[in-house]
PDB file of N, CA and C in Angstrom:
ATOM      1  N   UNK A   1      75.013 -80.352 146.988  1.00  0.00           N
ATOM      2  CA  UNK A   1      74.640 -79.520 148.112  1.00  0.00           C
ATOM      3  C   UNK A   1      73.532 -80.230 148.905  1.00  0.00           C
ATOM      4  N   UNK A   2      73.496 -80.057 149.932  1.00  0.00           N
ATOM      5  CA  UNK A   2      72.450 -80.647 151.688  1.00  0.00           C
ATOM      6  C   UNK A   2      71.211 -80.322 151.313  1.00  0.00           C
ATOM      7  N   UNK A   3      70.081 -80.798 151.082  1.00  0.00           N
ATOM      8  CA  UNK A   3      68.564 -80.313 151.468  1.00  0.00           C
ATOM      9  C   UNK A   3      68.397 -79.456 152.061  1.00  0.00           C
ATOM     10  N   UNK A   4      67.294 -78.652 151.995  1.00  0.00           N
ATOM     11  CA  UNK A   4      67.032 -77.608 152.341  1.00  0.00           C
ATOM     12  C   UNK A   4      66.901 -77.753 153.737  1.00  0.00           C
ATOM     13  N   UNK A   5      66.308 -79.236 154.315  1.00  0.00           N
ATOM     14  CA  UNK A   5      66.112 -79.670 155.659  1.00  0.00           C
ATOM     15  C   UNK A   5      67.295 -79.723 156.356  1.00  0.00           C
ATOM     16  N   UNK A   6      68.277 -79.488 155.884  1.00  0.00           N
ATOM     17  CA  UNK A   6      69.716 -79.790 156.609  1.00  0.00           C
ATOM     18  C   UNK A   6      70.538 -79.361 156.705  1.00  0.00           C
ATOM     19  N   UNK A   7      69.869 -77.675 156.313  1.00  0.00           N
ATOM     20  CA  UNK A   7      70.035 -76.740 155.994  1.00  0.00           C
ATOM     21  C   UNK A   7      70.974 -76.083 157.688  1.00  0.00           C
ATOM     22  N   UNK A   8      71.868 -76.125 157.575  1.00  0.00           N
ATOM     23  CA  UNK A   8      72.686 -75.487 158.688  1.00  0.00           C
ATOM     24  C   UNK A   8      72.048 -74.519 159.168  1.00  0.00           C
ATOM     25  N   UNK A   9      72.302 -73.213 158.360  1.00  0.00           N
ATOM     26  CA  UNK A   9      71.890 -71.822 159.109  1.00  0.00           C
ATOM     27  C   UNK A   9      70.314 -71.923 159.312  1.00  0.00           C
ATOM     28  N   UNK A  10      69.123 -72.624 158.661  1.00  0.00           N
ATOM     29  CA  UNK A  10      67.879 -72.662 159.161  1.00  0.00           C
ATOM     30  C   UNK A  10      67.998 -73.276 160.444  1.00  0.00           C
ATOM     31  N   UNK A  11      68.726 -74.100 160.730  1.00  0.00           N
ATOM     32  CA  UNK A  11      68.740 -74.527 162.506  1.00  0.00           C
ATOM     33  C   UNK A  11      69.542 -73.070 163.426  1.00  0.00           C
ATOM     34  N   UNK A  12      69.824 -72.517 162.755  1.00  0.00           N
ATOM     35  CA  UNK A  12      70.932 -71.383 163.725  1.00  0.00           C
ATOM     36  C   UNK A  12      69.891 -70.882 164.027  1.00  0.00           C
ATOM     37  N   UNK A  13      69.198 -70.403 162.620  1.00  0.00           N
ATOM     38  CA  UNK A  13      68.248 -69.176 162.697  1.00  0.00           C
ATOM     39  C   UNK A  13      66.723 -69.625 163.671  1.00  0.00           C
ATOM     40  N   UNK A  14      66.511 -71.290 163.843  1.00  0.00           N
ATOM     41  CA  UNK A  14      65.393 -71.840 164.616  1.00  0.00           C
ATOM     42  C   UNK A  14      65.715 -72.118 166.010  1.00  0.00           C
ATOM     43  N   UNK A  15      67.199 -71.600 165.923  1.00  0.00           N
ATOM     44  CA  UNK A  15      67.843 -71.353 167.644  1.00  0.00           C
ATOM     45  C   UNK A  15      68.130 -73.540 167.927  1.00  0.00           C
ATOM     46  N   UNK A  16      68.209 -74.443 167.241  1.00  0.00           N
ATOM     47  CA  UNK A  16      68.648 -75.988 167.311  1.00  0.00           C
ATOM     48  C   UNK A  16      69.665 -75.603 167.430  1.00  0.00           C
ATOM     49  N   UNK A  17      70.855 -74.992 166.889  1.00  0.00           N
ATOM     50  CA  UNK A  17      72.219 -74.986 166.922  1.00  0.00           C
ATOM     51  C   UNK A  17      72.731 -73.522 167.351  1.00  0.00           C
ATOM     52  N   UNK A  18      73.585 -73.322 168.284  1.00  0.00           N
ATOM     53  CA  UNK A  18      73.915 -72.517 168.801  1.00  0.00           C
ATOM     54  C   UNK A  18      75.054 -71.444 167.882  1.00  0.00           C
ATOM     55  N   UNK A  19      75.015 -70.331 168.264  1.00  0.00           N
ATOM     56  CA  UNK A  19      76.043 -69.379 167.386  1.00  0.00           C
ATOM     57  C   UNK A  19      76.699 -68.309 168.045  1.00  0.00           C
ATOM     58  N   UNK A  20      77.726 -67.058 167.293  1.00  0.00           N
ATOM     59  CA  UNK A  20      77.994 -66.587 168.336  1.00  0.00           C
ATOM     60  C   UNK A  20      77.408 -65.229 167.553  1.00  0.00           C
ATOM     61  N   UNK A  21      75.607 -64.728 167.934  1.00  0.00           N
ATOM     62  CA  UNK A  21      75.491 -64.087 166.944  1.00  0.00           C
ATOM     63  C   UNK A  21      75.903 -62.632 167.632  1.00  0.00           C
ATOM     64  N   UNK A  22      75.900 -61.493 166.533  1.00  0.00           N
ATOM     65  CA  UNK A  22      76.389 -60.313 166.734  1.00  0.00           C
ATOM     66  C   UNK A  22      75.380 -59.038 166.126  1.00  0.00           C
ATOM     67  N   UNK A  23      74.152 -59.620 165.809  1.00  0.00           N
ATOM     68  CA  UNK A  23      72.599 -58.945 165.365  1.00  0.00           C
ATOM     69  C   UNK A  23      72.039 -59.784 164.574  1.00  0.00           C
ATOM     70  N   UNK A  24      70.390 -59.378 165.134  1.00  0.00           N
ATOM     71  CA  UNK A  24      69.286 -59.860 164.824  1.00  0.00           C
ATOM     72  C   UNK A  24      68.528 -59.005 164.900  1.00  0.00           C
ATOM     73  N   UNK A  25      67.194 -58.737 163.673  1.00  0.00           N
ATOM     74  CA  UNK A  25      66.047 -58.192 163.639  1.00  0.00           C
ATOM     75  C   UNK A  25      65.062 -59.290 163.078  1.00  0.00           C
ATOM     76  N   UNK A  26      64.013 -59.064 162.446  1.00  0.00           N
ATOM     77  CA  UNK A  26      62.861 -59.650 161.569  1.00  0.00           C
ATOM     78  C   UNK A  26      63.407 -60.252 160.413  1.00  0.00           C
ATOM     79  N   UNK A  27      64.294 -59.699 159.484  1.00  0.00           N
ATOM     80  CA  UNK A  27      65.027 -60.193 158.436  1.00  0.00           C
ATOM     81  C   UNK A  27      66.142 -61.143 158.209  1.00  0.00           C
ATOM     82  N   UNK A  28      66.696 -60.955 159.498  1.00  0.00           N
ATOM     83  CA  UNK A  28      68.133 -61.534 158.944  1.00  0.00           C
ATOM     84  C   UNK A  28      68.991 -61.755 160.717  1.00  0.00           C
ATOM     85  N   UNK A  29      69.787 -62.478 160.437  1.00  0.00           N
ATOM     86  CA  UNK A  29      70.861 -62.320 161.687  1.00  0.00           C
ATOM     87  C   UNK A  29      72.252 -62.809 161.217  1.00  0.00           C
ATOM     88  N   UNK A  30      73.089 -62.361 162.199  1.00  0.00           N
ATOM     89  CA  UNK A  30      74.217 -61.979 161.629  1.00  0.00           C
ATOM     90  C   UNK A  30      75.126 -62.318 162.797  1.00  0.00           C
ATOM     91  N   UNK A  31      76.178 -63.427 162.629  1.00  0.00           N
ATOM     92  CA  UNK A  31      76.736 -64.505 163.550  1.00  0.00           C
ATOM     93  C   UNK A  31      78.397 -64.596 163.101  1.00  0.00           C
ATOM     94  N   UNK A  32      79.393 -64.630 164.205  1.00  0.00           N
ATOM     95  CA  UNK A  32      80.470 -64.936 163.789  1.00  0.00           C
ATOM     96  C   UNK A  32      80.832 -66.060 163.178  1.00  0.00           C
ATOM     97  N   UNK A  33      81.611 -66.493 161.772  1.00  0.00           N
ATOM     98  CA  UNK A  33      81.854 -67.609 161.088  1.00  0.00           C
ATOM     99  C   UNK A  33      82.738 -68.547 162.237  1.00  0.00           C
ATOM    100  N   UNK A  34      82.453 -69.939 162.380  1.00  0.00           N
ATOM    101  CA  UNK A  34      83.191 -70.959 162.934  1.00  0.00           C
ATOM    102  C   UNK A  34      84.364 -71.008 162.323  1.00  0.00           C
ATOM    103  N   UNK A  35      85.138 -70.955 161.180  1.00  0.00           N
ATOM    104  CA  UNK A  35      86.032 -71.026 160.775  1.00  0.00           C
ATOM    105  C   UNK A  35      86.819 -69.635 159.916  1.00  0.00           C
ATOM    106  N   UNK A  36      86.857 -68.582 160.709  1.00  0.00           N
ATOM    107  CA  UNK A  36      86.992 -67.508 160.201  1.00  0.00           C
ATOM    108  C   UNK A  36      88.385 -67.773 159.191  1.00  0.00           C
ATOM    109  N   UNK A  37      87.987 -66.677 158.082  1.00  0.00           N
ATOM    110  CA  UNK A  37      89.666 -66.260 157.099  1.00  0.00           C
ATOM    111  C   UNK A  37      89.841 -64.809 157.573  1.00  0.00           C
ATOM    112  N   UNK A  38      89.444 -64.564 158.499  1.00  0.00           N
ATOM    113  CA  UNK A  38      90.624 -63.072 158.253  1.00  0.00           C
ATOM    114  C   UNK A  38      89.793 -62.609 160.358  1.00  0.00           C
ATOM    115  N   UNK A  39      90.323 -61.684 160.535  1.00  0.00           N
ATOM    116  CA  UNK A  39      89.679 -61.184 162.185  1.00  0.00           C
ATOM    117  C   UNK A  39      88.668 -60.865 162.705  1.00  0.00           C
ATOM    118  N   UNK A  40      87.674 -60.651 161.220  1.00  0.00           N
ATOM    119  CA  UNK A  40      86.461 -60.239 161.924  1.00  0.00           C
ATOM    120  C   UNK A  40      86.100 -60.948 160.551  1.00  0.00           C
ATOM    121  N   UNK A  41      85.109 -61.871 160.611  1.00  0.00           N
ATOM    122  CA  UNK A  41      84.135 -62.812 159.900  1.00  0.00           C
ATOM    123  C   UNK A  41      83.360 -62.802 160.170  1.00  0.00           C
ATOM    124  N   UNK A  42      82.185 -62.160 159.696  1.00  0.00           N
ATOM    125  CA  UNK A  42      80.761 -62.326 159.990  1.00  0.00           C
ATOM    126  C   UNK A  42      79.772 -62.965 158.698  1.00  0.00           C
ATOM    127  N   UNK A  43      78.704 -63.767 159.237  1.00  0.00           N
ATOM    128  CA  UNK A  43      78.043 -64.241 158.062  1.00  0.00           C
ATOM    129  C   UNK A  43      76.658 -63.399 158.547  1.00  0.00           C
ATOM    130  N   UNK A  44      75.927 -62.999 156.778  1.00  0.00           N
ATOM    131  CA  UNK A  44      75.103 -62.347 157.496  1.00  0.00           C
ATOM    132  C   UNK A  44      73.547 -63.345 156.572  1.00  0.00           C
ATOM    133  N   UNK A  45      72.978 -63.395 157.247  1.00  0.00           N
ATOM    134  CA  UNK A  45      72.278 -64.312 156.539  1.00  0.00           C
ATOM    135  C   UNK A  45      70.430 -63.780 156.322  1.00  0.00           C
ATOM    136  N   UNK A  46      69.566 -63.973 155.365  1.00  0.00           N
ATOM    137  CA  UNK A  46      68.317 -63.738 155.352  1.00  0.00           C
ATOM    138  C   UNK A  46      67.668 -64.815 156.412  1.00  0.00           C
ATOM    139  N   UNK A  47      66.464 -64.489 156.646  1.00  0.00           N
ATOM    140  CA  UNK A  47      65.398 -65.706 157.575  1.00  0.00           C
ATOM    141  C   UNK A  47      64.897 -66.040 156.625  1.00  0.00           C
ATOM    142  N   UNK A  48      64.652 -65.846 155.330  1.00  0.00           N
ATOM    143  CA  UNK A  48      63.903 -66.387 154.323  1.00  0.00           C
ATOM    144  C   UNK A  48      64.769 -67.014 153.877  1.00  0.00           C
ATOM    145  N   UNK A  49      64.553 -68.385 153.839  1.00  0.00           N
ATOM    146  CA  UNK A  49      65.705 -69.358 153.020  1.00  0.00           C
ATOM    147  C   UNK A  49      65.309 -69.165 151.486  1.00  0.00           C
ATOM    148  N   UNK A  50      66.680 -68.472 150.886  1.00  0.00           N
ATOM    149  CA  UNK A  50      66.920 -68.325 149.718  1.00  0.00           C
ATOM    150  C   UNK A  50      68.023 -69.220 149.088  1.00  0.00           C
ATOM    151  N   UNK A  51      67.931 -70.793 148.593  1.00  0.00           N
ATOM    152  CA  UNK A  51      68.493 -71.365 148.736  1.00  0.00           C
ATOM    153  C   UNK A  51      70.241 -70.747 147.920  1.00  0.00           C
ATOM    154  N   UNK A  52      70.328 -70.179 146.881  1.00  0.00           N
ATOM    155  CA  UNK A  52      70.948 -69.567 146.346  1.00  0.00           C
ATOM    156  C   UNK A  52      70.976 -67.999 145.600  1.00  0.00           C
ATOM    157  N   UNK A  53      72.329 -67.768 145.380  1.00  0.00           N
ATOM    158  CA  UNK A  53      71.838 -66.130 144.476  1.00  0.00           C
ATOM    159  C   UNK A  53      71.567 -66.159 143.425  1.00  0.00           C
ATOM    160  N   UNK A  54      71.432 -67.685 142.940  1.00  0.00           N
ATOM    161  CA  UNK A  54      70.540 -67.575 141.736  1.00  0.00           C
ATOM    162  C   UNK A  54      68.815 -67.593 142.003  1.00  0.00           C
ATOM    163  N   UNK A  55      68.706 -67.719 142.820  1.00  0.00           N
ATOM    164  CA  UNK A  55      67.136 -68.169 143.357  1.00  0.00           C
ATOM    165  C   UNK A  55      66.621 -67.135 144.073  1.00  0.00           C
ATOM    166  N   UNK A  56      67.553 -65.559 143.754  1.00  0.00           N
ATOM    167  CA  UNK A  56      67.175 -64.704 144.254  1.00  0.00           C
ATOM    168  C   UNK A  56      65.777 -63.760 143.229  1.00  0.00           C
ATOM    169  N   UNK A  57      64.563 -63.234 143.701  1.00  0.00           N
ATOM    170  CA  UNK A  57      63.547 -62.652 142.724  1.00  0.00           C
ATOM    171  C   UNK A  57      63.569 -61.197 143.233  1.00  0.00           C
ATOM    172  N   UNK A  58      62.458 -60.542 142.296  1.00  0.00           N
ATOM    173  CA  UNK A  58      62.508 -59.213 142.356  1.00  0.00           C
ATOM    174  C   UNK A  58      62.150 -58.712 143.764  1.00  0.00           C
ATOM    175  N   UNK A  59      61.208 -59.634 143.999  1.00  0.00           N
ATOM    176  CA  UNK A  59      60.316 -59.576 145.075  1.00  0.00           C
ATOM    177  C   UNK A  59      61.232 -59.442 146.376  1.00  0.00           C
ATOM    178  N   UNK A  60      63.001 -60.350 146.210  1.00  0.00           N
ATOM    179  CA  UNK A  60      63.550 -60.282 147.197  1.00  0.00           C
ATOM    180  C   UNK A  60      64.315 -58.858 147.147  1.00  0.00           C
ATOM    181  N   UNK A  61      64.303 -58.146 146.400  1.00  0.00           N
ATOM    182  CA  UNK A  61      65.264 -57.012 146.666  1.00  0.00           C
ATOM    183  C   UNK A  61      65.295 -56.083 147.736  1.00  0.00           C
ATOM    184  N   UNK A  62      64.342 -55.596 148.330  1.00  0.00           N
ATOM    185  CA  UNK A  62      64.321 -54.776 149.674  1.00  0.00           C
ATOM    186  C   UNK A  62      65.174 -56.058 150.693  1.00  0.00           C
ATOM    187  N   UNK A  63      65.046 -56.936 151.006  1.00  0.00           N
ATOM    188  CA  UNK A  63      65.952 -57.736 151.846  1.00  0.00           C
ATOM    189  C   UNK A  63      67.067 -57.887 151.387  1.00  0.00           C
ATOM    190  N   UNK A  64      67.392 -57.909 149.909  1.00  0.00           N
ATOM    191  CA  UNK A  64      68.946 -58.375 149.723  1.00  0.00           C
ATOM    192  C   UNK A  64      69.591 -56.523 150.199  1.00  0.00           C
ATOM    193  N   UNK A  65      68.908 -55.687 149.826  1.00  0.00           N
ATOM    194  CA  UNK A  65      69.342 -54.332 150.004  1.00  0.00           C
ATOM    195  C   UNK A  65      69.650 -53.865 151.802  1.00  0.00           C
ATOM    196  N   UNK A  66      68.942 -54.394 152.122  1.00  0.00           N
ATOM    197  CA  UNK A  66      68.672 -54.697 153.983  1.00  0.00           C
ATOM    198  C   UNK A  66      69.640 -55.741 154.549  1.00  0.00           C
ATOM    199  N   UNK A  67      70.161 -57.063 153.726  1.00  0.00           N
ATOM    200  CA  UNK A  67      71.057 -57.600 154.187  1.00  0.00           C
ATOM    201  C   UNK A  67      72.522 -56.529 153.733  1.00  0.00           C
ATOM    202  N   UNK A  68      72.963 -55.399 152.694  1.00  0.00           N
ATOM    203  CA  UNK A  68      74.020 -54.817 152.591  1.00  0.00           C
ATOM    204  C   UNK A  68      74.007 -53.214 153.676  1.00  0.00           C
ATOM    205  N   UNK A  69      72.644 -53.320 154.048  1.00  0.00           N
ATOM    206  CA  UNK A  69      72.713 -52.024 155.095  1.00  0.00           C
ATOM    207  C   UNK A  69      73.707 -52.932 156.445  1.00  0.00           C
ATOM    208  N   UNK A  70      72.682 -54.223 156.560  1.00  0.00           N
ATOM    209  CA  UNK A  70      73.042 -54.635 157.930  1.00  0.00           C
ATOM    210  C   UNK A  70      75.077 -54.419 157.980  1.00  0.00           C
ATOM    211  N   UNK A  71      75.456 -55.184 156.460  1.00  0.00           N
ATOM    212  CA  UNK A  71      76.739 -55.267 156.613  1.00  0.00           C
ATOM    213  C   UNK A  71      77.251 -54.074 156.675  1.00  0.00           C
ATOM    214  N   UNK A  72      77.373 -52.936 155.943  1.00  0.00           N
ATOM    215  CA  UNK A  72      77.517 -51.672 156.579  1.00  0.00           C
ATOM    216  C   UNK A  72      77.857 -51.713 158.095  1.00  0.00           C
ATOM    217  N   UNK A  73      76.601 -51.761 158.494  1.00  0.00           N
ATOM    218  CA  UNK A  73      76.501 -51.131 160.079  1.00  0.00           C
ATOM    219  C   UNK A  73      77.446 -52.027 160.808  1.00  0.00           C
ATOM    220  N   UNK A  74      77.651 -53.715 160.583  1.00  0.00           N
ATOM    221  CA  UNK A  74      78.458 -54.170 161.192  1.00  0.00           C
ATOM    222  C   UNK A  74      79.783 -53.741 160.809  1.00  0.00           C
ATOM    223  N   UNK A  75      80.295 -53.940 159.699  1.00  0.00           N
ATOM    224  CA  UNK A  75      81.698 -52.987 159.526  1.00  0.00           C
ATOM    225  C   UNK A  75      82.069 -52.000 160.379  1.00  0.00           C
ATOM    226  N   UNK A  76      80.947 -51.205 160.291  1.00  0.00           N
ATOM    227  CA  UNK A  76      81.567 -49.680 161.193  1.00  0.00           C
ATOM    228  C   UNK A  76      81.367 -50.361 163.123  1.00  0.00           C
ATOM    229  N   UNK A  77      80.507 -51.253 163.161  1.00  0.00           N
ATOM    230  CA  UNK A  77      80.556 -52.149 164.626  1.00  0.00           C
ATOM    231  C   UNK A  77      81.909 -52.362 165.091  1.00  0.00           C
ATOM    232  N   UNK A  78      82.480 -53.049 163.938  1.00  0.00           N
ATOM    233  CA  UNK A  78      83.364 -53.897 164.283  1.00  0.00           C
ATOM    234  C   UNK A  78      84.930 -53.075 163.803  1.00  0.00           C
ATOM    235  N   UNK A  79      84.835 -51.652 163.500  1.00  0.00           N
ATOM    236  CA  UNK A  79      85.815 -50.739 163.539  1.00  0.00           C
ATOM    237  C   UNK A  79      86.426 -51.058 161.986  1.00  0.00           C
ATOM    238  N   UNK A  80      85.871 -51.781 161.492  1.00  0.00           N
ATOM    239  CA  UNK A  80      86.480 -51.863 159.782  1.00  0.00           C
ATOM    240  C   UNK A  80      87.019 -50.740 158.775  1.00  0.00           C
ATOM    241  N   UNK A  81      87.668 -49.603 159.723  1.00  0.00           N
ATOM    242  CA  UNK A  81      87.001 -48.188 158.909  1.00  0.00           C
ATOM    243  C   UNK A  81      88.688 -48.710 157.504  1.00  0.00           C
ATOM    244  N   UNK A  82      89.252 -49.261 157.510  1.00  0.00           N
ATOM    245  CA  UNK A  82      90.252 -49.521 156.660  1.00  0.00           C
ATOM    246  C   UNK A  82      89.706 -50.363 155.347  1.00  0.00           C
ATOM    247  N   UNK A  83      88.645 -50.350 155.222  1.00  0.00           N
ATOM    248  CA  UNK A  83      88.147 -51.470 154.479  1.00  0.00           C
ATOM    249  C   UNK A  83      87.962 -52.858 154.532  1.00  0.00           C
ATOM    250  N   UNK A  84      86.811 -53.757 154.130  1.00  0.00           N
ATOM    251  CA  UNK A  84      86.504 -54.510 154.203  1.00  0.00           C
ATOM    252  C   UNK A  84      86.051 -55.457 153.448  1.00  0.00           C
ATOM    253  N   UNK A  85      85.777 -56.766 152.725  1.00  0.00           N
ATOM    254  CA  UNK A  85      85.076 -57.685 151.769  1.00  0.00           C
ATOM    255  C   UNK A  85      84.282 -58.245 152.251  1.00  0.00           C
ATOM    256  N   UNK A  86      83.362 -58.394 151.152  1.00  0.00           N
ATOM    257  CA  UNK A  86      81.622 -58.507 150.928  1.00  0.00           C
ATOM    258  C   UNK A  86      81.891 -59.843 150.402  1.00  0.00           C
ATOM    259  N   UNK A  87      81.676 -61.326 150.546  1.00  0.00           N
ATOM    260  CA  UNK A  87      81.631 -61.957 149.064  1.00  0.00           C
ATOM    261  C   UNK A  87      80.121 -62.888 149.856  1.00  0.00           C
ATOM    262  N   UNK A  88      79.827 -63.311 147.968  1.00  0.00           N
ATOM    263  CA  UNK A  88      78.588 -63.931 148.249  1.00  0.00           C
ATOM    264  C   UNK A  88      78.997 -64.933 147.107  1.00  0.00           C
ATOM    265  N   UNK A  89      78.853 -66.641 148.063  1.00  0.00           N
ATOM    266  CA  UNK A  89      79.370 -67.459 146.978  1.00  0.00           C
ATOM    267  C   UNK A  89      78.040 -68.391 146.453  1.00  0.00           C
ATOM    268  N   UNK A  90      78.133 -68.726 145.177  1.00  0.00           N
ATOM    269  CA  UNK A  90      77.255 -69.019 144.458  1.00  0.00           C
ATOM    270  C   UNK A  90      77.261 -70.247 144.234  1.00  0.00           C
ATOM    271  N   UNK A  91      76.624 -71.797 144.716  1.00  0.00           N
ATOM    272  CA  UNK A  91      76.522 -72.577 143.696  1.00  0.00           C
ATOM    273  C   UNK A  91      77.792 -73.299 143.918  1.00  0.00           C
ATOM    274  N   UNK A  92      78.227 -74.852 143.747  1.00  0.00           N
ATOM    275  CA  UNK A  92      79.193 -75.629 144.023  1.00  0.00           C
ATOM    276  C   UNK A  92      80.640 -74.632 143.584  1.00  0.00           C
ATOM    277  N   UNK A  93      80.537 -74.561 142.294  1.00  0.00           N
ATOM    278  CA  UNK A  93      81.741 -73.816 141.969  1.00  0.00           C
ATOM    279  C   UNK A  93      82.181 -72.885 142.290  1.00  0.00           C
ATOM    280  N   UNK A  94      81.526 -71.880 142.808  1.00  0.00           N
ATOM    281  CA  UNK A  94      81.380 -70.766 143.488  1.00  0.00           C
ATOM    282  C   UNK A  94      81.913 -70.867 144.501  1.00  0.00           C
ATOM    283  N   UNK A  95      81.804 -72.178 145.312  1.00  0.00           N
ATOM    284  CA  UNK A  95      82.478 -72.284 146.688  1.00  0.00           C
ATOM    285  C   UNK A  95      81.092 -72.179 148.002  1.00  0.00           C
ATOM    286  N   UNK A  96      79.955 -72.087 147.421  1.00  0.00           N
ATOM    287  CA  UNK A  96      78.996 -72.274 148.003  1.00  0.00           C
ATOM    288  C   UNK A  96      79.025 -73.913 149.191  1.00  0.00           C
ATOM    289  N   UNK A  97      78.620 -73.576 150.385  1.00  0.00           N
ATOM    290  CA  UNK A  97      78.699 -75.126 151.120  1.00  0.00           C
ATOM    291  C   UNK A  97      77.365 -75.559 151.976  1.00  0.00           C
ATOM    292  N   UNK A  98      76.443 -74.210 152.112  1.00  0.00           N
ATOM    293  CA  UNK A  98      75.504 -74.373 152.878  1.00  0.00           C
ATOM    294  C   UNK A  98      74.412 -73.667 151.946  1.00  0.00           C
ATOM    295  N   UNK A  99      73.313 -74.623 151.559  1.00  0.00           N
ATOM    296  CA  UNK A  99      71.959 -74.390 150.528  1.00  0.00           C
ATOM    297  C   UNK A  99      71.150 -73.061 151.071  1.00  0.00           C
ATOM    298  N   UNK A 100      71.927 -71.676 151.584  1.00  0.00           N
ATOM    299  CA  UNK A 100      71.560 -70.617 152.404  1.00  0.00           C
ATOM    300  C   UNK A 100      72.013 -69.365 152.186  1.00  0.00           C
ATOM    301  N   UNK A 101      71.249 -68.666 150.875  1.00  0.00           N
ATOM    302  CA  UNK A 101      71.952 -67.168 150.770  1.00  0.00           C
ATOM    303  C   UNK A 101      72.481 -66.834 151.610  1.00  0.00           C
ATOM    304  N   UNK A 102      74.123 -66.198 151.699  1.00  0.00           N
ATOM    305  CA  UNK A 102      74.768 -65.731 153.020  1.00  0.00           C
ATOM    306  C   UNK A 102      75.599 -64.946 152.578  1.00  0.00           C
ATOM    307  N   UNK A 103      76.243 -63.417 153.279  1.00  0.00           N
ATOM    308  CA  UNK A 103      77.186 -62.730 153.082  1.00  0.00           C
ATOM    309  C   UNK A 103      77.991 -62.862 153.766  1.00  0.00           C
ATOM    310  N   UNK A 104      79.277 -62.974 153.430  1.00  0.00           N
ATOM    311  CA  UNK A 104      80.682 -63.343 154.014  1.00  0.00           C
ATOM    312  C   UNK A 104      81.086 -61.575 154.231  1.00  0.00           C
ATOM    313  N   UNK A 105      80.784 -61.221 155.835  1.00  0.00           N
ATOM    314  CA  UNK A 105      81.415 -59.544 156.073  1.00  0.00           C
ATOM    315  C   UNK A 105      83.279 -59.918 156.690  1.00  0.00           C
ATOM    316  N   UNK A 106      84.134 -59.529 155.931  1.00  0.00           N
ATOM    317  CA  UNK A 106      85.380 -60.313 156.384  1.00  0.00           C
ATOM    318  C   UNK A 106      86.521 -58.923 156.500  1.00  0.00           C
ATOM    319  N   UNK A 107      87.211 -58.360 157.425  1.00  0.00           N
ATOM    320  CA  UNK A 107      88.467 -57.694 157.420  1.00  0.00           C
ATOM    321  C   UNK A 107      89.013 -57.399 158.459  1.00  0.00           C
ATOM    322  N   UNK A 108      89.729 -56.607 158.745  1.00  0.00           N
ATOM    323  CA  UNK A 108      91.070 -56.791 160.251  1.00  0.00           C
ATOM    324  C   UNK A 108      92.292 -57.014 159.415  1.00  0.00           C
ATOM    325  N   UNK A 109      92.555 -57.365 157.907  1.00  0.00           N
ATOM    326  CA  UNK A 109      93.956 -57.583 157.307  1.00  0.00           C
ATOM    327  C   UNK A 109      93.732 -57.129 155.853  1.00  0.00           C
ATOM    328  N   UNK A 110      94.883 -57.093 155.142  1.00  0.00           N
ATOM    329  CA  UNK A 110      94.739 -56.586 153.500  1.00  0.00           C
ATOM    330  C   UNK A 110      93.980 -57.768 153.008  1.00  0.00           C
ATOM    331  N   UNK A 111      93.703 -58.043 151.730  1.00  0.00           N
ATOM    332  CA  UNK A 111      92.972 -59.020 151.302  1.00  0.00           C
ATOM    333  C   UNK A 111      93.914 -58.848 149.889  1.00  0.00           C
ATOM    334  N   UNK A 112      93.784 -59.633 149.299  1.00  0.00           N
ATOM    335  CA  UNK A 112      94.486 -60.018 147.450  1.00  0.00           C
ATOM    336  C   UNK A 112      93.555 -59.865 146.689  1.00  0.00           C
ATOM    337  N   UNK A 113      94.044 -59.742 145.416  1.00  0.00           N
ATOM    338  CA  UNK A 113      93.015 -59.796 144.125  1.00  0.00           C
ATOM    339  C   UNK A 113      93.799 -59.976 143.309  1.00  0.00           C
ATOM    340  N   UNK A 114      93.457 -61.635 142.356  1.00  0.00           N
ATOM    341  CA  UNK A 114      91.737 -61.874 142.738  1.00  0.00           C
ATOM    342  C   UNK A 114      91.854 -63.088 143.647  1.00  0.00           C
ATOM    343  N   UNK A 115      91.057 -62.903 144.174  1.00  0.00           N
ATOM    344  CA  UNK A 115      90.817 -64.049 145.378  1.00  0.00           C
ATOM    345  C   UNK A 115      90.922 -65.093 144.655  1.00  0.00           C
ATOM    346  N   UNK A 116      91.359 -66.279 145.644  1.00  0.00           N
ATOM    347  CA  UNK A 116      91.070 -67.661 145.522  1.00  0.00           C
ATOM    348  C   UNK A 116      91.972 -68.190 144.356  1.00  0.00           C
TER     349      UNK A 116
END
C-alpha cells in the first residue's frame, strides 16, 4: 500500500485533486467513486486519516458512527429506498487500494452474496 503522503483521498480532501463531491461537513466528505460498481457509488471518507480499520481507536468512534449517519442520509439522497451496501475494505486482502478509511455507499441494482 502508497504512503500516507500519496495518500489519494488526503489530496481530494486538501482540494489538489478534484472530485465529484456530493457532501461535506467538519468530519468527513463524501464524493462519487471514479470507477463506480453499481449506479450510485459513493465513497464516504473521514478528514482524519485513518490509515486503516484496523487503525481504528476508541477515541474514533463518534466519527466512525457519524461517517454511518452520513451514509444513511445519502442513501435516502440518492432515493436508495430498495436497499443498499455498506462495505469497508480492509488491508491488501481485503481489497483495500488507498491507505484511507473509506465507506463504499453502493445501490441502484440487486447485489449477490457473498460478494466477490
Amino acid at each position: 500500500m502508497p504512503m500516507l503522503t500519496d495518500n489519494l483521498f488526503l489530496k481530494i480532501i486538501n482540494k489538489e485533486i478534484p472530485a465529484k463531491v456530493v457532501y461535506e461537513d467538519d468530519q468527513c466528505l463524501a464524493f462519487h467513486d471514479i470507477g463506480p460498481k453499481a449506479p450510485v457509488h459513493v465513497l464516504i471518507i473521514p478528514k482524519k486519516v485513518i490509515p486503516t480499520h484496523d487503525a481504528i481507536t476508541e477515541a474514533d468512534a463518534p466519527l466512525i458512527g457519524h461517517l454511518h449517519v452520513v451514509a444513511a442520509r445519502l442513501a435516502t439522497q440518492f432515493g436508495l429506498t430498495d436497499g443498499y451496501r455498506l462495505v469497508i475494505n480492509c488491508n491488501n486482502q481485503g481489497g483495500q487500494t488507498v491507505p484511507h478509511l473509506h465507506i463504499h455507499l453502493m445501490g441502484g441494482r440487486d447485489f449477490l452474496w457473498p460478494p466477490g
